[in-house]
N, C-alpha and C. Protein backbone atom coordinates (compact mmCIF):
# COMPACT_ATOMS: atom_id res chain seq x y z
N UNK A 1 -0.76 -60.27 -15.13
CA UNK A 1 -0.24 -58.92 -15.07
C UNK A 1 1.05 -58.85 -15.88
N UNK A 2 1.20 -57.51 -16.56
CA UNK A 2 2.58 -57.33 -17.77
C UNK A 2 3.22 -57.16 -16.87
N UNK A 3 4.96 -57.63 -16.74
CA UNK A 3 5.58 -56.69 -16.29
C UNK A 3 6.99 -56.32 -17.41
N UNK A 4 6.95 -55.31 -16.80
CA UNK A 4 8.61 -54.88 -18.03
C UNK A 4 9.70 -55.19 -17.10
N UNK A 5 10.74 -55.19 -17.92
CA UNK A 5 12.11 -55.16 -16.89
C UNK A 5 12.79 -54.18 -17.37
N UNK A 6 14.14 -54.28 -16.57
CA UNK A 6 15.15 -52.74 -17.82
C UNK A 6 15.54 -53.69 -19.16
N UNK A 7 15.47 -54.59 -19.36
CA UNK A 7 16.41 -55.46 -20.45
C UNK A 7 15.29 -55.29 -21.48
N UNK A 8 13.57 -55.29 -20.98
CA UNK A 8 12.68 -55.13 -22.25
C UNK A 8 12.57 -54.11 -22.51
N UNK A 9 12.64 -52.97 -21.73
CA UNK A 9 12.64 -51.85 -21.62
C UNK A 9 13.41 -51.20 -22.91
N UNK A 10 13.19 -50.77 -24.18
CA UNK A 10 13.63 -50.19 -25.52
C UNK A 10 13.31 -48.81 -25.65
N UNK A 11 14.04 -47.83 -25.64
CA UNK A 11 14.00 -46.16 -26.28
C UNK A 11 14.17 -46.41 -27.78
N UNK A 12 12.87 -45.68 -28.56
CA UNK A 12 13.14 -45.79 -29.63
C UNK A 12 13.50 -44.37 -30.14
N UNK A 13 14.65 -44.73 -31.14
CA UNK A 13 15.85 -43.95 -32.04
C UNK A 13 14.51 -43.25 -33.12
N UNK A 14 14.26 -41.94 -33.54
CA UNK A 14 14.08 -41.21 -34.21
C UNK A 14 14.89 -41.00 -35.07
N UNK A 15 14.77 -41.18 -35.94
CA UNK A 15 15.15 -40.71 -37.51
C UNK A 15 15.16 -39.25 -37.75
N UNK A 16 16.24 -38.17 -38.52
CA UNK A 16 16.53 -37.19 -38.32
C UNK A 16 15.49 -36.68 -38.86
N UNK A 17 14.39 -36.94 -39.84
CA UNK A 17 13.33 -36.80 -40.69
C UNK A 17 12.09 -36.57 -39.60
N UNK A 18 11.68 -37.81 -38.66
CA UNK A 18 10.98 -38.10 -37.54
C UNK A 18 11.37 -37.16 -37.07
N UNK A 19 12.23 -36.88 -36.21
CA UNK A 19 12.50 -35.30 -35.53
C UNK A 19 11.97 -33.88 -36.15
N UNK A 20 13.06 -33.69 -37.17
CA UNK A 20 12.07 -32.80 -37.82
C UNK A 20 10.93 -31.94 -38.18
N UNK A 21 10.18 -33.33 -38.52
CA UNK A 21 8.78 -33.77 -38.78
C UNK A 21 7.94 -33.62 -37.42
N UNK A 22 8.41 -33.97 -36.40
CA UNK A 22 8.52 -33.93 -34.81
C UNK A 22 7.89 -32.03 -34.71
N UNK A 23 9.23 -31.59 -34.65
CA UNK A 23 9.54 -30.28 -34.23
C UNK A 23 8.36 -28.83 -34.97
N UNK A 24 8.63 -29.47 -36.47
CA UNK A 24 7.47 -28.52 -37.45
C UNK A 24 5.98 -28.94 -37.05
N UNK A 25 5.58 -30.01 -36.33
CA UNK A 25 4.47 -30.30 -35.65
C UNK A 25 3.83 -29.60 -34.62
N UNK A 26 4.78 -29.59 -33.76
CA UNK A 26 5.07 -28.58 -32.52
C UNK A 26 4.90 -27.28 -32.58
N UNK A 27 5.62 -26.86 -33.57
CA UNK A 27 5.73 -25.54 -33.94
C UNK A 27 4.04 -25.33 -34.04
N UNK A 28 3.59 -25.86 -35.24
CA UNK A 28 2.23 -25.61 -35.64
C UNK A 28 1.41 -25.37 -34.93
N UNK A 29 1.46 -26.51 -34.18
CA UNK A 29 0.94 -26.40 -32.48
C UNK A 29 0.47 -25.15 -31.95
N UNK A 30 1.89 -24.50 -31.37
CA UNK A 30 2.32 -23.29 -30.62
C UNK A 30 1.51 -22.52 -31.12
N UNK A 31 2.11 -22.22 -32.57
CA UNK A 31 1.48 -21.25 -33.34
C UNK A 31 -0.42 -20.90 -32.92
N UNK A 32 -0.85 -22.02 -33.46
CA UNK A 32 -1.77 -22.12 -33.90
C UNK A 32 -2.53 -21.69 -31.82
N UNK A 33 -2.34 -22.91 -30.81
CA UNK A 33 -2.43 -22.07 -29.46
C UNK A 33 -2.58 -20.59 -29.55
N UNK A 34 -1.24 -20.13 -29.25
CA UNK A 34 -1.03 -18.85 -29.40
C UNK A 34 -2.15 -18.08 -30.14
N UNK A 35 -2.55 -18.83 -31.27
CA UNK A 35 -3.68 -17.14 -32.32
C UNK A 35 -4.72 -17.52 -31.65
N UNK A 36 -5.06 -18.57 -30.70
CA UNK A 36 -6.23 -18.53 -30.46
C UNK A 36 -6.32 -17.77 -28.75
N UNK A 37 -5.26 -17.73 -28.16
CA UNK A 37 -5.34 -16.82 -26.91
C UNK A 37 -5.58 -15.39 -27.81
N UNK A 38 -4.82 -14.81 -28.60
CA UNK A 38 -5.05 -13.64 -28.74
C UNK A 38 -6.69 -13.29 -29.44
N UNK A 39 -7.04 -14.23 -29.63
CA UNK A 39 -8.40 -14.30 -30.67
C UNK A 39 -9.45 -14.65 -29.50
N UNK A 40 -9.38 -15.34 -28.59
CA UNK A 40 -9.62 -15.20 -27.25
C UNK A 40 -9.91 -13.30 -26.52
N UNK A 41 -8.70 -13.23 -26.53
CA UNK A 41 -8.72 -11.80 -25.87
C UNK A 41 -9.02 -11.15 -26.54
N UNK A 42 -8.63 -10.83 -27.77
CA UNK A 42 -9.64 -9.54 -28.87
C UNK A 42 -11.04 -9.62 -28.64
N UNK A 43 -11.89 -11.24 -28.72
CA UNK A 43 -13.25 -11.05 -28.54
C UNK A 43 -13.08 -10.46 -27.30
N UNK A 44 -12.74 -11.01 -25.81
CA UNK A 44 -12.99 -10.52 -24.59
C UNK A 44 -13.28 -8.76 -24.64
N UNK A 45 -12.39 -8.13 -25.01
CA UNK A 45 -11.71 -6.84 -25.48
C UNK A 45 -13.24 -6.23 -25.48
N UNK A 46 -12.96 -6.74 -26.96
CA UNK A 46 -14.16 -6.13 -27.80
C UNK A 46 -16.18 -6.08 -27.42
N UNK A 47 -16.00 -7.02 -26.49
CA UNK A 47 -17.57 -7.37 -25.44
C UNK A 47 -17.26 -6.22 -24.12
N UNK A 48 -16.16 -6.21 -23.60
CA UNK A 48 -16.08 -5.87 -22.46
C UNK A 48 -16.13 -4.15 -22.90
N UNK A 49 -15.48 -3.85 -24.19
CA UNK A 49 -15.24 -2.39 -24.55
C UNK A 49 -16.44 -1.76 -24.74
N UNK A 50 -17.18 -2.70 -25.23
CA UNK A 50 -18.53 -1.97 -25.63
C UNK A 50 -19.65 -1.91 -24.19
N UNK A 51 -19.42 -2.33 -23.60
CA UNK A 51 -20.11 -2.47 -22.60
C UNK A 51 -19.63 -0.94 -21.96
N UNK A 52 -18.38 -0.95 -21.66
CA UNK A 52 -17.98 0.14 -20.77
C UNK A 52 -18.34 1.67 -21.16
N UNK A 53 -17.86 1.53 -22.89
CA UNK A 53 -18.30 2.46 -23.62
C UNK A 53 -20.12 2.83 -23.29
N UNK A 54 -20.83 2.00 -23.39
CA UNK A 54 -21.89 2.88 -23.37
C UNK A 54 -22.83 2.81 -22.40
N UNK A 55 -21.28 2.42 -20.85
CA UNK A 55 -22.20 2.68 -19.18
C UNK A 55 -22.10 3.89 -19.30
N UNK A 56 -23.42 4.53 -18.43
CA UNK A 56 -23.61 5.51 -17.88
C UNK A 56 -23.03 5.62 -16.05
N UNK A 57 -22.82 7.48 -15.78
CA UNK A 57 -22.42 7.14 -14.20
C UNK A 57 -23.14 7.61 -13.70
């Protein structure tokens, strides 16, 4: 069995580039999430609209 201790235990230092590079990743991410909830809900929208549109009462 591994074990670690605190002494092996290492945080590694990011480079201001790595961060960066980090963050514009992220971003993309979000972005890209995000268009797909709304692209999500437009189809929903757009199935559910037509439906309602042409119930009868």
């Amino acid at each position: 069995m591994l074990e670690v201790t605190m002494e092996e235990h290492k945080e590694i230092e990011l480079t201001p580039e790595q961060k960066r590079r980090r963050r514009n990743r992220n971003v993309a991410i979000g972005v890209a999430l995000g268009a797909m909830v709304v692209l999500f809900y437009m189809i929903t929208i757009v199935k559910i609209g037509g439906n309602i549109a042409s119930r009868t009462m």
